[in-house]
Protein backbone atom coordinates (compact mmCIF):
# COMPACT_ATOMS: atom_id res chain seq x y z
CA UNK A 1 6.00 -1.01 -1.03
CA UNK A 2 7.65 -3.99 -0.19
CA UNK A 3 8.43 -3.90 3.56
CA UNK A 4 4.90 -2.65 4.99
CA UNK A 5 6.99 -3.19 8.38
CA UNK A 6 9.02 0.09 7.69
CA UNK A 7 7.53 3.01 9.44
CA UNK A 8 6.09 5.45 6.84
CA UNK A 9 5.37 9.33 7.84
CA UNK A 10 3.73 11.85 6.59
CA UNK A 11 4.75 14.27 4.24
CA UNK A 12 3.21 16.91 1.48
CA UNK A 13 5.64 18.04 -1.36
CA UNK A 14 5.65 18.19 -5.10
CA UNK A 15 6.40 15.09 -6.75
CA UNK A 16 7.13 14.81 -10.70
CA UNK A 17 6.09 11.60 -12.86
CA UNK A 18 7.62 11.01 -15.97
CA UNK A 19 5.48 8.45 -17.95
CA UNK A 20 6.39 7.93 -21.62
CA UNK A 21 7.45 11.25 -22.77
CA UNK A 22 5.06 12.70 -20.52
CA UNK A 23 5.35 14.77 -17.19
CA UNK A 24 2.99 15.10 -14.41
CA UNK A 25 2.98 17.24 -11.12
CA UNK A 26 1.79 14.60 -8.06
CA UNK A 27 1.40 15.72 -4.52
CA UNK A 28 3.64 13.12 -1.94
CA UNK A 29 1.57 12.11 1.28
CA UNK A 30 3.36 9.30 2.44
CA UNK A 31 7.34 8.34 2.40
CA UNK A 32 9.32 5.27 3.38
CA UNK A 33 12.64 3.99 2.97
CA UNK A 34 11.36 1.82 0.02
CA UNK A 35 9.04 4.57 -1.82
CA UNK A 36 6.22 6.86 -1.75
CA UNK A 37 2.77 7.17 -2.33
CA UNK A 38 1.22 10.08 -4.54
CA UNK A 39 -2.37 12.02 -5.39
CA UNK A 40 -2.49 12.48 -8.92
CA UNK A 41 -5.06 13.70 -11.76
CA UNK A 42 -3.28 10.69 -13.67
CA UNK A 43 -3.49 7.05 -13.86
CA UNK A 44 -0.88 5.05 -14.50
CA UNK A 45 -1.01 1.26 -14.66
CA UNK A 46 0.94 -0.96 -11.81
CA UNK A 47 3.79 -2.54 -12.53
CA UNK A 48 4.63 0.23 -14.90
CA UNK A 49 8.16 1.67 -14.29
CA UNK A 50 8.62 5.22 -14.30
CA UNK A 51 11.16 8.08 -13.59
CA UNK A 52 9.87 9.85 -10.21
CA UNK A 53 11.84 13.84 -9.54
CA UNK A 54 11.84 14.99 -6.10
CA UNK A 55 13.37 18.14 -5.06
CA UNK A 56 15.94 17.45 -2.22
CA UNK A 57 18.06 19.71 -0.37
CA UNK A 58 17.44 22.42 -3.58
CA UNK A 59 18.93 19.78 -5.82
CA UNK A 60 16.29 17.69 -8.25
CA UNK A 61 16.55 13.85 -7.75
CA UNK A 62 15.79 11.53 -10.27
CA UNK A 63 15.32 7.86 -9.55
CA UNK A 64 13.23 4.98 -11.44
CA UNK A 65 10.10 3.39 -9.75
CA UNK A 66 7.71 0.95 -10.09
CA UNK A 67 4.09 1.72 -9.50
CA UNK A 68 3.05 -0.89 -7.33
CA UNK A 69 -0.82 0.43 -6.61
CA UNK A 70 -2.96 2.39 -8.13
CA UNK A 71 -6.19 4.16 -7.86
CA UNK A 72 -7.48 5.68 -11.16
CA UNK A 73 -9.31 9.30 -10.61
CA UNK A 74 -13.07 9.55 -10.60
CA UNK A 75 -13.48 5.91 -9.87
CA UNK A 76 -15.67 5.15 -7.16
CA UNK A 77 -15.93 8.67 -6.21
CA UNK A 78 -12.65 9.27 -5.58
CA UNK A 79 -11.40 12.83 -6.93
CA UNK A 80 -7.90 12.51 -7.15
CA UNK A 81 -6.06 8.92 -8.24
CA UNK A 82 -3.12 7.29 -5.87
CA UNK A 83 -0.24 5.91 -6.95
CA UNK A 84 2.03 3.86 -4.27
CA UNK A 85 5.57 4.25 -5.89
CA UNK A 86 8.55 1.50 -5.27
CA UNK A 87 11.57 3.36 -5.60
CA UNK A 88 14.48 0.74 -7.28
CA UNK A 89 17.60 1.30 -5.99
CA UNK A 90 16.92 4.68 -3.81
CA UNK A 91 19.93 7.02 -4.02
CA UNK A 92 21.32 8.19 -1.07
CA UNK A 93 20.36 11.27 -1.08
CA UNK A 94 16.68 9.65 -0.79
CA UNK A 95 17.78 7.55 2.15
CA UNK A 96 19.25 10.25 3.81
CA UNK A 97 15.94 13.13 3.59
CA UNK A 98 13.60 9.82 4.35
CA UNK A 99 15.58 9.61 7.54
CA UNK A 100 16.11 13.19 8.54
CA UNK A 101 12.20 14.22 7.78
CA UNK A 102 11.65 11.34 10.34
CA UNK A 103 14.12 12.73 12.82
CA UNK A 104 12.44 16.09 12.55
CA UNK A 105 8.93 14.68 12.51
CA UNK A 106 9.06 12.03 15.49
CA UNK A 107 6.08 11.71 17.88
């Protein structure tokens, strides 16, 4: 993500990936103004753009990302892959559940 300086929190919902005609169900476990990192069965190469869905507020959100890390599953032990996700151009409605789930979820 580009800013590491924005605070990130901690968050577990169903993400979907759509990668060239194909969809994928990711599990979110980290969130930022700028984008979102992922567990996923899946590995997708960085750099890559990609439409990301996210259910907000009972509505489905579609935006474009950018993968900007990734871990491919079963490497090096690992289970499940990562993906860290840039969102481009984050709607609103993005900016505003990033905000309140930090509201709700301050220390």
């Amino acid at each position: 993500m580009r800013n590491r300086s924005l605070s990130k929190t901690d968050e577990k919902k169903e993400v979907i990936i759509n990668n060239d005609g194909q969809s994928f169900s990711c599990l979110l476990t980290d969130i930022s103004s700028s984008g979102i990192s992922v567990t996923s069965d899946h590995f997708v190469p960085t750099y890559k753009e990609i439409e990301v869905v996210m259910e907000i507020d009972g509505k489905k959100v579609a935006m474009k990302g950018s993968v900007r890390w990734s871990i491919d599953p079963g490497t090096a032990g690992v289970k499940k892959g990562k993906l860290g996700i840039l969102i481009m151009a984050p709607p609103p409605a993005f900016l505003a559940y990033v905000e309140t789930w930090r509201k709700n979820n301050r220390k």
